[in-house]
C-alpha atoms as a PDB file:
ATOM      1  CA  UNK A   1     118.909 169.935  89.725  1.00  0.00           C
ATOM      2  CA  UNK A   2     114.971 170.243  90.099  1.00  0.00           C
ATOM      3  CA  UNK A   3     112.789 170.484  93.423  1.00  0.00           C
ATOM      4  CA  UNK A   4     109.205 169.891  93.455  1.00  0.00           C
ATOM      5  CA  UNK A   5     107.287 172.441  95.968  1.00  0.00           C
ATOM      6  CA  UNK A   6     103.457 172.065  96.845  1.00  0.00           C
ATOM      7  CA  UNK A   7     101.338 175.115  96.748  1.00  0.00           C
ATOM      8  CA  UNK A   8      97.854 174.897  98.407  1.00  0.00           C
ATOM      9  CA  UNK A   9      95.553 176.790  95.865  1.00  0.00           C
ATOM     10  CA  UNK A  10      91.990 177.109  95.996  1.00  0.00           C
ATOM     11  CA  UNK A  11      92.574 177.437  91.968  1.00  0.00           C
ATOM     12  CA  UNK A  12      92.143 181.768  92.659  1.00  0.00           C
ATOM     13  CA  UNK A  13      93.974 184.660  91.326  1.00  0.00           C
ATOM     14  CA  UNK A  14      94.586 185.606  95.102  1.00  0.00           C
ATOM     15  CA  UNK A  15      96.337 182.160  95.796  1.00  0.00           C
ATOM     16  CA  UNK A  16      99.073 182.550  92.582  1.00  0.00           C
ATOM     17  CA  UNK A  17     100.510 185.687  95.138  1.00  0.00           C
ATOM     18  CA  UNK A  18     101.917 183.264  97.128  1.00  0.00           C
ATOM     19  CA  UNK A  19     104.105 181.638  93.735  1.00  0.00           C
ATOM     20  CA  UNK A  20     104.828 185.211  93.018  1.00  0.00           C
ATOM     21  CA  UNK A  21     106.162 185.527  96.820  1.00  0.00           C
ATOM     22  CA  UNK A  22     107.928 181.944  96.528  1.00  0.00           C
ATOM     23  CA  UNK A  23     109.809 182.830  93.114  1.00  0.00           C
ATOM     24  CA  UNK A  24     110.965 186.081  93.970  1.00  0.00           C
ATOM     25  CA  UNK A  25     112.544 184.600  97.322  1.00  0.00           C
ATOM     26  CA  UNK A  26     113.815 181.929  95.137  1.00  0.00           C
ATOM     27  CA  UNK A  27     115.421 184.255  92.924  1.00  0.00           C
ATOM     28  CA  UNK A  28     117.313 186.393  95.379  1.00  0.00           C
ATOM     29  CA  UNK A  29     118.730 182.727  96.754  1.00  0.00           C
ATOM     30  CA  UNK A  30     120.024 182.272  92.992  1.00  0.00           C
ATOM     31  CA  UNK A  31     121.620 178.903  93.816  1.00  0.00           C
ATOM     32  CA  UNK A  32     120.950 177.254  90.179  1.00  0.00           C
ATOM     33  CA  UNK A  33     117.995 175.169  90.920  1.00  0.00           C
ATOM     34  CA  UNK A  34     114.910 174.670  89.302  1.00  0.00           C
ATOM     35  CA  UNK A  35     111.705 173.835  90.797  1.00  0.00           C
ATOM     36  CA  UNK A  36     108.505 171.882  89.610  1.00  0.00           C
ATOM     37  CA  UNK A  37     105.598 173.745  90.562  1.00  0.00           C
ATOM     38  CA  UNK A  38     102.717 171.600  91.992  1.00  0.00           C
ATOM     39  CA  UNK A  39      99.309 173.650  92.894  1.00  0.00           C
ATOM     40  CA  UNK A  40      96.997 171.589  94.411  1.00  0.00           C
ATOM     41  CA  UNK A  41      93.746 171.656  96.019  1.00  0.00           C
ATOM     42  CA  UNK A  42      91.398 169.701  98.018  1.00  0.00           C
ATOM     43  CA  UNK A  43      88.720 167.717  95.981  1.00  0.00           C
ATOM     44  CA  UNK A  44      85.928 165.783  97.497  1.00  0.00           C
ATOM     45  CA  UNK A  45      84.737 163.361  95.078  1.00  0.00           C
ATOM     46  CA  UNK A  46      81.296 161.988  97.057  1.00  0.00           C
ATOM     47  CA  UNK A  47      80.027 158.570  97.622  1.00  0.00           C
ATOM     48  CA  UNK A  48      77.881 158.183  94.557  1.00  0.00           C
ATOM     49  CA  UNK A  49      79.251 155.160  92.564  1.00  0.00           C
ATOM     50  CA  UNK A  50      78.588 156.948  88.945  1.00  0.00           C
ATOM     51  CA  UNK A  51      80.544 160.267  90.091  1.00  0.00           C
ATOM     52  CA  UNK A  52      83.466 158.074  91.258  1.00  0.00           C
ATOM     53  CA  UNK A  53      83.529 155.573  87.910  1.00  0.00           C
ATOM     54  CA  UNK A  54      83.277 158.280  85.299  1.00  0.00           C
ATOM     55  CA  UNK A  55      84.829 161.604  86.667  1.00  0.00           C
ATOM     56  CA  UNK A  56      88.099 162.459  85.663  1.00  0.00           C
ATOM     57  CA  UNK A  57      91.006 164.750  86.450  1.00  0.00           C
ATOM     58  CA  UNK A  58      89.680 167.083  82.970  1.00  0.00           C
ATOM     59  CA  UNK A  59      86.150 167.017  84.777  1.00  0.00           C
ATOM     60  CA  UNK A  60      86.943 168.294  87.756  1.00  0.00           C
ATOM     61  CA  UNK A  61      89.504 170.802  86.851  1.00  0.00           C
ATOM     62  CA  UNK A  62      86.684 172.054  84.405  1.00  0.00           C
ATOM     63  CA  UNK A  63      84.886 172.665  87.415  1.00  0.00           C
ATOM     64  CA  UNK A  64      87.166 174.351  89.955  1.00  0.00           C
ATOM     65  CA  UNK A  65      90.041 176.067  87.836  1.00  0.00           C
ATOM     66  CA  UNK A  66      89.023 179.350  85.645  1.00  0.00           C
ATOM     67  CA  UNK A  67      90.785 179.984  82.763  1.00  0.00           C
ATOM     68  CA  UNK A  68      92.332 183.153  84.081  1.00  0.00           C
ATOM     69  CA  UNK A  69      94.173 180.990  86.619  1.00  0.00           C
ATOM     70  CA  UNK A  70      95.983 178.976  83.373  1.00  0.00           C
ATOM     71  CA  UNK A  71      96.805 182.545  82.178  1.00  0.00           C
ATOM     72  CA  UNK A  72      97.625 183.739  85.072  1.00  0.00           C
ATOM     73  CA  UNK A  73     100.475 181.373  85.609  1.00  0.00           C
ATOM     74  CA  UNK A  74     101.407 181.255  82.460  1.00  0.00           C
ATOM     75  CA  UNK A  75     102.831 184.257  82.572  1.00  0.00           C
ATOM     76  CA  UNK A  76     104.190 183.887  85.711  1.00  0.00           C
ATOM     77  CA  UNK A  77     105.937 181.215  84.033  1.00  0.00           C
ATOM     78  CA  UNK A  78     107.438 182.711  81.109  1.00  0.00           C
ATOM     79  CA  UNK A  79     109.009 185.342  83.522  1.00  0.00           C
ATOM     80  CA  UNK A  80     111.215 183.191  85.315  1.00  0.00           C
ATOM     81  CA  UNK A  81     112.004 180.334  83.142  1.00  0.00           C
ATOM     82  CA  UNK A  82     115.005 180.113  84.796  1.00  0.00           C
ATOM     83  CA  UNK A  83     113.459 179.068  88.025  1.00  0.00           C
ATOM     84  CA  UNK A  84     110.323 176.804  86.452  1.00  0.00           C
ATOM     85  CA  UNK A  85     110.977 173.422  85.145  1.00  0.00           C
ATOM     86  CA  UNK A  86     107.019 172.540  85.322  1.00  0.00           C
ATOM     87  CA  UNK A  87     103.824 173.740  86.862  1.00  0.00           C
ATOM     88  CA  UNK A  88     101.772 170.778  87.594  1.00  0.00           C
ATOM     89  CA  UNK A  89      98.027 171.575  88.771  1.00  0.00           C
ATOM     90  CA  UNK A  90      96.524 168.078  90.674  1.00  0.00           C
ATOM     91  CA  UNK A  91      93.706 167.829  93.696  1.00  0.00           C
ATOM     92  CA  UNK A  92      93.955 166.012  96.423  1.00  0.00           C
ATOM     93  CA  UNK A  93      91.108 163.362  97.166  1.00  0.00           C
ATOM     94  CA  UNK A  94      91.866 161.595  99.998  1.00  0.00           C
ATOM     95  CA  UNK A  95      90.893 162.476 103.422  1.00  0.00           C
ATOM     96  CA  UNK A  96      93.392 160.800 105.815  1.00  0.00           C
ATOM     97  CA  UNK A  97      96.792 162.176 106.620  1.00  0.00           C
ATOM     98  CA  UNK A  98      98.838 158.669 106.114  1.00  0.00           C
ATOM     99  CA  UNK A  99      96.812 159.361 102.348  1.00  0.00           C
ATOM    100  CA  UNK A 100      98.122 162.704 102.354  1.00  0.00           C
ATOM    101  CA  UNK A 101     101.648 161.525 103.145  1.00  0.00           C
ATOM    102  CA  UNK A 102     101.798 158.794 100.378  1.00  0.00           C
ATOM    103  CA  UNK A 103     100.923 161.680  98.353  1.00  0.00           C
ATOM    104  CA  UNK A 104     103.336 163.653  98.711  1.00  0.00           C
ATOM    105  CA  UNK A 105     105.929 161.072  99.042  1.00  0.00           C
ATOM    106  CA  UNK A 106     104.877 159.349  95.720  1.00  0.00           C
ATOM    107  CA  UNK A 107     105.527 163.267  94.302  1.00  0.00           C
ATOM    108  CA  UNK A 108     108.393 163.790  95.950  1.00  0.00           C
ATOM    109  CA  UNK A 109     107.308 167.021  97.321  1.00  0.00           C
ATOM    110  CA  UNK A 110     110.059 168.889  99.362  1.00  0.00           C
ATOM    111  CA  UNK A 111     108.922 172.137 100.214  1.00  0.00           C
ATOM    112  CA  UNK A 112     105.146 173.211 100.883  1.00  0.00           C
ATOM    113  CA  UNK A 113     103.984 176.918 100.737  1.00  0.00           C
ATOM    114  CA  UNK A 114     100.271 177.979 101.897  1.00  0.00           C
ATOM    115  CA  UNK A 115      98.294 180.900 103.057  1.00  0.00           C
ATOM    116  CA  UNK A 116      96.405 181.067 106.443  1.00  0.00           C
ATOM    117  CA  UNK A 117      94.184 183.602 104.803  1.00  0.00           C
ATOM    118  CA  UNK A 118      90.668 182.399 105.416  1.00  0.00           C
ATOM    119  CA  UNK A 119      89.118 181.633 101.944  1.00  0.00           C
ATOM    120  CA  UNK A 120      85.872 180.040 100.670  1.00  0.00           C
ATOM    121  CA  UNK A 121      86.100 176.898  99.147  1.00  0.00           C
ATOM    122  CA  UNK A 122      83.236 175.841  96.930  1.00  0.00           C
ATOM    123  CA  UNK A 123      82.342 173.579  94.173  1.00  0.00           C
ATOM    124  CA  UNK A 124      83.468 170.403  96.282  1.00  0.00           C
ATOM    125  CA  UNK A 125      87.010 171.684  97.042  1.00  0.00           C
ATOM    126  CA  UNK A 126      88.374 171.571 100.629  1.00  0.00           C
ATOM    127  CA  UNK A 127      91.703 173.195 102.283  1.00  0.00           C
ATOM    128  CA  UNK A 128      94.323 171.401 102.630  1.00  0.00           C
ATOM    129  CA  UNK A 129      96.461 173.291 104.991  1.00  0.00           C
ATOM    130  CA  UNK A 130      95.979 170.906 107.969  1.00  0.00           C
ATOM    131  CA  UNK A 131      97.393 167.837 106.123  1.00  0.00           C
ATOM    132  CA  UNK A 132     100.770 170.115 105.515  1.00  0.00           C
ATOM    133  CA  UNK A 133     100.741 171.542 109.197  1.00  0.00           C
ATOM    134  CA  UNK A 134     100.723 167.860 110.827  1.00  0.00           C
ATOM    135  CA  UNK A 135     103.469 166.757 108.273  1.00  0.00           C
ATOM    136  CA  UNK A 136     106.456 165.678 109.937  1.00  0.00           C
ATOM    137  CA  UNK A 137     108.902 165.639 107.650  1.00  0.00           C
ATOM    138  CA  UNK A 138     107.858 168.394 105.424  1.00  0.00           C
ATOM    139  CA  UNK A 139     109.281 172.092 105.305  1.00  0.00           C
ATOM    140  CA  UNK A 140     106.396 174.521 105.135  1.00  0.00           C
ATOM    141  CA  UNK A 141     105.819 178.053 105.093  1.00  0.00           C
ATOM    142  CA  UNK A 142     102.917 180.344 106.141  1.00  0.00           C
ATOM    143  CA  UNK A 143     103.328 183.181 103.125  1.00  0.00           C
ATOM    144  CA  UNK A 144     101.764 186.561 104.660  1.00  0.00           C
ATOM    145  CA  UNK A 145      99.775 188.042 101.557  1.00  0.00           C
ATOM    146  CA  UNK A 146      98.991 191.560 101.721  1.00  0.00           C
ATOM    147  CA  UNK A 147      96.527 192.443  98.890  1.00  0.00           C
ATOM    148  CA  UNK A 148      96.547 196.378  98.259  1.00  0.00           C
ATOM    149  CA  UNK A 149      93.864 198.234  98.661  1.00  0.00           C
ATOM    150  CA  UNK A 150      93.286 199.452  94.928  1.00  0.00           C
ATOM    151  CA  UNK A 151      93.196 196.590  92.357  1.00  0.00           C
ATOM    152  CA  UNK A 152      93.067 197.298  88.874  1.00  0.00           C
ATOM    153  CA  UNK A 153      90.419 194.474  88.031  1.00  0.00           C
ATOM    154  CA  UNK A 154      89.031 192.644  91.109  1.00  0.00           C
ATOM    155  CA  UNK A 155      89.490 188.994  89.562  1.00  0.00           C
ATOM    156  CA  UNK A 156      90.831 189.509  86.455  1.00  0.00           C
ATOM    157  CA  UNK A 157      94.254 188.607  84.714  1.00  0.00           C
ATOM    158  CA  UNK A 158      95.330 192.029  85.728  1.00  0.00           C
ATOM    159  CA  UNK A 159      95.313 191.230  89.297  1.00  0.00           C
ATOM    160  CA  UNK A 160      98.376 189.234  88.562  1.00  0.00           C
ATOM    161  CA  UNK A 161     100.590 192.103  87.425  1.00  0.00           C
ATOM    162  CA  UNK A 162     100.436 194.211  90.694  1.00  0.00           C
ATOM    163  CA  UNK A 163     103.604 194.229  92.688  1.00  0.00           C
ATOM    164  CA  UNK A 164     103.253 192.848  96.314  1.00  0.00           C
END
């Protein structure tokens, strides 16, 4: 049996704690299921009729996801394929709740998992944490991150080995 669960992401190293958090909570549960992964982000796409015709999903991610965050969770998911069936990355370009709703209804999206962590977002992304706060009939978690103090790379694949 699979679950889908929404992470908000700003497409950082910082923000794949909180699948690291999610998967070792998961794990202790041990119940048998397996869950689709779905990161996604706030994107706004702007009013200008050439951005909107010809920019696509590959475009944008180009944009706002590093490479190290593809590696990153990679490796996340190739230590606990027993708890990944897929890890889906998607933004979110609407800017309505009822929008944000169909959205997550149309991806069947049962769980939701943020940070209230203030973070920058740049490069046209927005946060979507106040869509999944005024969602009704939604099951979402604040996940406390606490970075340590000594880092072996600031923003670097390493980042993603250090135990929280």
């Amino acid at each position: 049996m699979t679950k889908t669960i929404l992470i908000a992401t700003d497409y950082s190293l910082e923000s794949l704690n909180i699948l690291k958090k999610v998967l070792k909570e998961k794990e202790a549960i041990n119940n048998g299921m397996k869950y689709n992964i779905l990161f996604v982000s706030g994107y706004e796409m702007g009013d200008s009729i050439r951005d909107l015709l010809f920019t696509t999903k590959n475009s944008i991610f180009n944009k706002i996801r590093p490479q190290e965050f593809c590696d990153a969770y990679g490796i996340i998911k190739n230590k606990y394929p027993h708890l990944i069936n897929a890890i889906i990355c998607d933004v979110f370009t609407g800017s309505f709740q009822r929008t944000f709703n169909n959205y997550l209804r149309a991806e069947k999206v049962e769980e939701a998992y943020y940070s209230s962590a203030k973070r920058k977002f740049t490069q046209g992304k927005f946060n979507i944490v106040p869509f999944i706060k005024k969602c009704k009939n939604l099951e979402s978690y604040d996940i406390i991150i606490e970075v340590p103090e000594v880092l072996p790379e600031k923003g670097r694949l390493a980042e993603v080995f250090v135990e929280i």
